[in-house]
Protein backbone atom coordinates (compact mmCIF):
# COMPACT_ATOMS: atom_id res chain seq x y z
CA UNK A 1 -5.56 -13.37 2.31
CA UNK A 2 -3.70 -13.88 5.36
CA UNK A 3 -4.65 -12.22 9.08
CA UNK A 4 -2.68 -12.36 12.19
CA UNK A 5 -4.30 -10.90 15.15
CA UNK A 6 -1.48 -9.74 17.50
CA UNK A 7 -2.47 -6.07 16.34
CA UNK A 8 -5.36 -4.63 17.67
CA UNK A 9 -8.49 -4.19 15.67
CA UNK A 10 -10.60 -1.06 16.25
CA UNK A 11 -13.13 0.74 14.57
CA UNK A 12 -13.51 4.27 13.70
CA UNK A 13 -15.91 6.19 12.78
CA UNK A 14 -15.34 8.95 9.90
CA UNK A 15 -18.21 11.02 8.23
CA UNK A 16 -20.74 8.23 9.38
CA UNK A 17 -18.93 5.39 7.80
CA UNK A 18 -17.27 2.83 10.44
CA UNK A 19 -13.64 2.44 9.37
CA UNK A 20 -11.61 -1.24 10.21
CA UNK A 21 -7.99 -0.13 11.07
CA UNK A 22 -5.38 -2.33 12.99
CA UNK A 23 -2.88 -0.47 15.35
CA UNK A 24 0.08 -1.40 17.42
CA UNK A 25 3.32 -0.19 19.06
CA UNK A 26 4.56 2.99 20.37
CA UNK A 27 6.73 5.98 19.11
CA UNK A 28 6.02 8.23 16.22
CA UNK A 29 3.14 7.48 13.87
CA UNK A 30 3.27 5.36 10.32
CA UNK A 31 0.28 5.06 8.61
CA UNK A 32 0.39 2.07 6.23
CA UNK A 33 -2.02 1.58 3.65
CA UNK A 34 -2.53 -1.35 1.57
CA UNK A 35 -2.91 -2.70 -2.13
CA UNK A 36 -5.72 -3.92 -4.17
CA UNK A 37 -6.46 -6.76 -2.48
CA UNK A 38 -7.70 -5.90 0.52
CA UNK A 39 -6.38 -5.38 4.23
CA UNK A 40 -4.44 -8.77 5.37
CA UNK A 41 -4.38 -7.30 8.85
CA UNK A 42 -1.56 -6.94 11.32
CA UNK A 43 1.79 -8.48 9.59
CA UNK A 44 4.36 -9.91 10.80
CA UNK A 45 6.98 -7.07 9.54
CA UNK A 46 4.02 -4.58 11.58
CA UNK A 47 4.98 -6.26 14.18
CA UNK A 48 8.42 -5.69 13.64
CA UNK A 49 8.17 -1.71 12.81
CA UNK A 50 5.80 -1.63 16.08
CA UNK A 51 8.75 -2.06 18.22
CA UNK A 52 9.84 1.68 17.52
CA UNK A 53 6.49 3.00 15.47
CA UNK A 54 3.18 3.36 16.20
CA UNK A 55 1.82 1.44 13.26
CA UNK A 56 -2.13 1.61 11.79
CA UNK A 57 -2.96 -0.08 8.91
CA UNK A 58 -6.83 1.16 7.97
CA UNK A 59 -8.78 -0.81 5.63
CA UNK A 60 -9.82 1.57 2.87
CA UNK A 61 -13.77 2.07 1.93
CA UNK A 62 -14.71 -0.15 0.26
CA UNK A 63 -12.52 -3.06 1.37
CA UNK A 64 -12.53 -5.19 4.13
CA UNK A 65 -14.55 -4.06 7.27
CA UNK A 66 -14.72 -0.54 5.50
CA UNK A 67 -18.26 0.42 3.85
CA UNK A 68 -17.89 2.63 0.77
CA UNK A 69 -19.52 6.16 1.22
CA UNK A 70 -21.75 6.57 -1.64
CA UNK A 71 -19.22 9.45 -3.02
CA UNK A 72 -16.14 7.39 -3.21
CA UNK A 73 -15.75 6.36 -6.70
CA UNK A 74 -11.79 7.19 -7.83
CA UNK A 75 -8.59 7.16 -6.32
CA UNK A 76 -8.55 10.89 -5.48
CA UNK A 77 -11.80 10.07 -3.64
CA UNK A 78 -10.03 7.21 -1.50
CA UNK A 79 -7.14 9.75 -0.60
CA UNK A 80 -9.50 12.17 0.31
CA UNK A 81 -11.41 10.08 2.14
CA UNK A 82 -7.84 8.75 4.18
CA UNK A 83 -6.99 12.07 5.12
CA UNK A 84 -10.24 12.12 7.01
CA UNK A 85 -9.29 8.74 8.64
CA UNK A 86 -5.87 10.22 9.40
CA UNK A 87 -7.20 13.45 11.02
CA UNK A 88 -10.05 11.27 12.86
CA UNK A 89 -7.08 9.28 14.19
CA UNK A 90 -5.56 12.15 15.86
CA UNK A 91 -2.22 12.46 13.97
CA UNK A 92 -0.24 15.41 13.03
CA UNK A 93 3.55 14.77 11.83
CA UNK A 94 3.18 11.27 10.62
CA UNK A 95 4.81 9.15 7.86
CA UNK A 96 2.51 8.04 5.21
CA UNK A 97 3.19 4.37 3.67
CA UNK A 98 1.87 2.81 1.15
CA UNK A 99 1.80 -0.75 -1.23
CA UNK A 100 0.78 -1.21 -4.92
CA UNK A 101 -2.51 0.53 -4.91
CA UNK A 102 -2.25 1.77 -1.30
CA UNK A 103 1.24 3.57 -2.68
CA UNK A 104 -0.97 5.08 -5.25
CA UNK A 105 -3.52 6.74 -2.82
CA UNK A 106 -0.43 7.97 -1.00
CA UNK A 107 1.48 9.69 -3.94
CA UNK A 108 -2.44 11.09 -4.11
CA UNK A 109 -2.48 12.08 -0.57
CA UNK A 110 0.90 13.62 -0.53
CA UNK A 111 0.22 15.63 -3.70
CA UNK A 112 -2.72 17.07 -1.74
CA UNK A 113 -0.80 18.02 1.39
CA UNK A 114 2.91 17.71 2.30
CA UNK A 115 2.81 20.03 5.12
CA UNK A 116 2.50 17.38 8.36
CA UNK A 117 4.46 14.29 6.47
CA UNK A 118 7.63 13.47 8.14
CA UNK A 119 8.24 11.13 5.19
CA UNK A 120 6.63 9.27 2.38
CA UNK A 121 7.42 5.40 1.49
CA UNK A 122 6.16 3.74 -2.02
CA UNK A 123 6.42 0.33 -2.32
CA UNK A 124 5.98 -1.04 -5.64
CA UNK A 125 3.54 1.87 -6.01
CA UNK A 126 0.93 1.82 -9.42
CA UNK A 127 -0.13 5.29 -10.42
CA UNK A 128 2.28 6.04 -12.93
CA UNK A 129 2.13 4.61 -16.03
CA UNK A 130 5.49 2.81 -17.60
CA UNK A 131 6.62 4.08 -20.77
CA UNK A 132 8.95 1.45 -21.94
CA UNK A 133 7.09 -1.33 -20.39
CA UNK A 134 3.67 -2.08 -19.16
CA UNK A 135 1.13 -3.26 -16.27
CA UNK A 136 0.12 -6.43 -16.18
CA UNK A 137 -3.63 -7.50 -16.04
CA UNK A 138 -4.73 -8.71 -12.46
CA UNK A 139 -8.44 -8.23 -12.73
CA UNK A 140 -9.35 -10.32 -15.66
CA UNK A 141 -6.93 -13.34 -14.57
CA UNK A 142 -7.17 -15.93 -11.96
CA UNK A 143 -6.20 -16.05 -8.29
CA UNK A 144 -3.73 -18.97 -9.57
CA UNK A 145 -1.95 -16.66 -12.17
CA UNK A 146 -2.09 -13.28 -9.75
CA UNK A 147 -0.61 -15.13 -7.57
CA UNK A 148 2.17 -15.87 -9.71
CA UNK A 149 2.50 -12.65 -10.90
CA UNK A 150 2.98 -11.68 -7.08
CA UNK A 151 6.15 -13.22 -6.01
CA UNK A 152 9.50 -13.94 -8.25
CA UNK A 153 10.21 -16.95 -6.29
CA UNK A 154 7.16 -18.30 -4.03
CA UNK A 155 10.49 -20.91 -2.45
CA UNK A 156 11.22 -17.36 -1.01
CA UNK A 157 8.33 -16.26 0.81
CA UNK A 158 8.18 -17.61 4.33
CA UNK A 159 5.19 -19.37 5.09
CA UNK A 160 4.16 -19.42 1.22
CA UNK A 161 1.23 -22.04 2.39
CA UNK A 162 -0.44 -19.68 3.74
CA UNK A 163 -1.48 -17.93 0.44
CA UNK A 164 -2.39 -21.39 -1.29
CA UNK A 165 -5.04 -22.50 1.28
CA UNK A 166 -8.73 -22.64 0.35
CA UNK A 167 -10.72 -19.79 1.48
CA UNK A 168 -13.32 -19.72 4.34
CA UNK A 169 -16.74 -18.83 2.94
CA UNK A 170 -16.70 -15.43 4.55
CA UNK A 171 -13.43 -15.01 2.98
CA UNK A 172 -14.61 -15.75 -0.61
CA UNK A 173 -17.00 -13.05 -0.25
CA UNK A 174 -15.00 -10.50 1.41
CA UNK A 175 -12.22 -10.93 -1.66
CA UNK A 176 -15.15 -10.91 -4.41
CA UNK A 177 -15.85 -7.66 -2.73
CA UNK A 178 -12.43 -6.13 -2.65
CA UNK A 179 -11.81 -7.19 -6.36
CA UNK A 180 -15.00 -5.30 -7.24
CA UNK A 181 -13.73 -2.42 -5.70
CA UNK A 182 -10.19 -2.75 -6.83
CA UNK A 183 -11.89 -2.80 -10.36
CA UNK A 184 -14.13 0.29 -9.78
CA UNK A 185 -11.00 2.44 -8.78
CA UNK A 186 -8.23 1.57 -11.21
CA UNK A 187 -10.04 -0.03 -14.39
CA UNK A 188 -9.81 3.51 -16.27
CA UNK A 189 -7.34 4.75 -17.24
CA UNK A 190 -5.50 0.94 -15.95
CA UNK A 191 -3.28 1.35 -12.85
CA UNK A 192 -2.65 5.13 -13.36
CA UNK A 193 -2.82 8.61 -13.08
CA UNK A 194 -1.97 10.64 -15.70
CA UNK A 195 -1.50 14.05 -13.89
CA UNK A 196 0.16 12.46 -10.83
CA UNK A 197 3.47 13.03 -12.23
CA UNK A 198 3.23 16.74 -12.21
CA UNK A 199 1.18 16.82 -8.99
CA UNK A 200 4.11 15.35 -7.30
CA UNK A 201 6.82 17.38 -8.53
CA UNK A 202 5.40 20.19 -5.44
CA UNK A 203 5.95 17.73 -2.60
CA UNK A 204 8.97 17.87 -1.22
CA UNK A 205 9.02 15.45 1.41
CA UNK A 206 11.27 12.68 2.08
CA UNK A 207 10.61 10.02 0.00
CA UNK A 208 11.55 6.00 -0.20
CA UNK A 209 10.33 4.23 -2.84
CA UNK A 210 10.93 0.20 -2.52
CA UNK A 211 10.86 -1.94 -5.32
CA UNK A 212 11.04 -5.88 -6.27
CA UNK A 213 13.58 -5.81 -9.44
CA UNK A 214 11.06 -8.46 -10.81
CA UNK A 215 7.82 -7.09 -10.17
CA UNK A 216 5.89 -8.64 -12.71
CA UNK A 217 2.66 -6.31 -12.03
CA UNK A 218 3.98 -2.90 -11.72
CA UNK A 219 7.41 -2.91 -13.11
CA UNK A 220 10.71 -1.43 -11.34
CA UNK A 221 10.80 0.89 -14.38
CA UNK A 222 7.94 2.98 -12.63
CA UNK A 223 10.18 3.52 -9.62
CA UNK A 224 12.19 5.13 -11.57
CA UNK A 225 9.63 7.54 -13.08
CA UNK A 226 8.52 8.05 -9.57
CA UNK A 227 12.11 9.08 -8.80
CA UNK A 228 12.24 11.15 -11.20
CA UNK A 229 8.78 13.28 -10.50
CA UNK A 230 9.85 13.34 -6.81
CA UNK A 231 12.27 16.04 -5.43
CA UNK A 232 13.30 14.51 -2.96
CA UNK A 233 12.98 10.44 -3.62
CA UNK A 234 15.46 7.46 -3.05
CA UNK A 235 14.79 4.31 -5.32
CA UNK A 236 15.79 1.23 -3.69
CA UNK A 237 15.58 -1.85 -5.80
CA UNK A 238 15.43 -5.60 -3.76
CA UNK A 239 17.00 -8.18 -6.12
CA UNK A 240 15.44 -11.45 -7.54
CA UNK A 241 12.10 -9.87 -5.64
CA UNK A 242 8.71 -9.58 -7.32
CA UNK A 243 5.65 -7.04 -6.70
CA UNK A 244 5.76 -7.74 -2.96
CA UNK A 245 8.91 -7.09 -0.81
CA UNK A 246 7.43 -7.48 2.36
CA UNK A 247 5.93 -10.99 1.87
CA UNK A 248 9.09 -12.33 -0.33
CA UNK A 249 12.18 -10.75 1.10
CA UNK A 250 10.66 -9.53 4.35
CA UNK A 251 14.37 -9.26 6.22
CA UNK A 252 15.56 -6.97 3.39
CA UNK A 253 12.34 -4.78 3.03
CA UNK A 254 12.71 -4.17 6.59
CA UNK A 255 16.31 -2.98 6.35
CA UNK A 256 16.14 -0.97 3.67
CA UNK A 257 12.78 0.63 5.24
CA UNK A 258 14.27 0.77 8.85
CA UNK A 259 17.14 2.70 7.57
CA UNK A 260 15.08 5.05 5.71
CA UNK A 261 13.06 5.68 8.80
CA UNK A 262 16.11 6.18 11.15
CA UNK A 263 17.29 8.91 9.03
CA UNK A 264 13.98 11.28 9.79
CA UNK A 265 14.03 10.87 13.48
């Protein structure tokens, strides 16, 4: 779990549950949400997209500084829920991002409404289940051998200490807490929707999907069934790169997502 604080930090407050979201920069809106473990806070590559994007990244219920609502049990609850977050936020045309589980809720999210997304971005998204391959365990395995699964090459990721230090107390309990929830949303069926596939084949929208050729978690292979659901999609694959672009090959996830993003202003 790793926080940088050059974002700001606000809370907002949606249906009576106080929502943690970080926000930054200027320019048309990008809405990032993020995986199964939790909200890391305001990235560096944030940082980066903040120079020409105003950026929030919410912590989901349930995670983080986010309460879960007593009615939030599944994944289609979550999206719901985030479209309330994005309405409370004051957004119209927006483009909706979103990482491992976070790319999930967004295919979700999408499939509910197209009609103010300027353009959708999956990155290493779960929700559809491989055929050929398959999904590795993360909740049953330790933070040692998640970790692992993670990254292709930790040599790679810059600052790689940073995800190998001991955690604070508060920490500790905050990731015991976003685990449990992680559990509670994608233990049954594991990692998927099976209906998302057909949902998605009605949303037309722009559409990058991102991918680590490695990804040991949720393998490229599913990138290419999201391609294929999606109308309008563009698979981009980032060699000798595991289940998280951003962190591993940050330089190159920011290319291929700048480029992308150019193209729908």
């Amino acid at each position: 779990m790793t926080t940088t604080q050059r974002g700001n930090k606000s809370t907002l407050v949606v249906d009576a549950t106080q929502v943690e979201v970080f926000s930054g920069g200027s320019g048309p809106a990008v809405v990032f949400l993020h995986g199964a473990g939790g909200n890391a806070g305001w990235q560096d590559w944030h940082e980066e997209l903040a120079k020409d994007y105003t950026v929030y990244v919410p912590s989901q219920p349930g995670f983080n500084g986010t309460a879960r609502p007593e009615w939030v049990y599944t994944i289609t609850d979550v999206a719901q829920f985030n479209r309330a977050v994005v309405q409370q936020l004051g957004i119209e045309q927006h483009i909706l991002m979103g990482s491992s589980m976070g790319g999930w809720v967004a295919a979700e999210m999408a499939a509910m409404c197209h009609h103010n997304l300027r353009g959708l971005v999956l990155v290493d998204a779960a929700g559809i289940k491989p055929v050929k391959g398959e999904m590795a365990e993360i909740f049953m395995v330790s933070a040692q051998t998640r970790l692992k699964q993670r990254f292709y090459d930790s040599a790679q990721v810059p600052n790689y200490e940073r995800y190998t230090r001991p955690l604070t107390p508060e920490e500790q309990v905050i990731e015991h807490a976003n685990r449990e929830m992680a559990s509670r949303l994608c233990w049954r069926p594991y990692l998927h929707n099976p209906s998302l596939p057909h949902y998605l084949r009605r949303v037309p929208t722009p559409t990058l999907l991102v991918w680590g050729r490695q990804d040991a978690i949720v393998p490229f292979e599913c990138g290419e069934l999201f391609q294929q659901a999606l109308p309008n999609a563009t698979l981009k694959g980032i060699e000798h790169c595991g289940h998280s672009p951003a962190n591993e090959k940050p330089q190159e996830f920011l290319h291929v997502l700048t480029e992308f993003l150019s193209g729908l202003r």
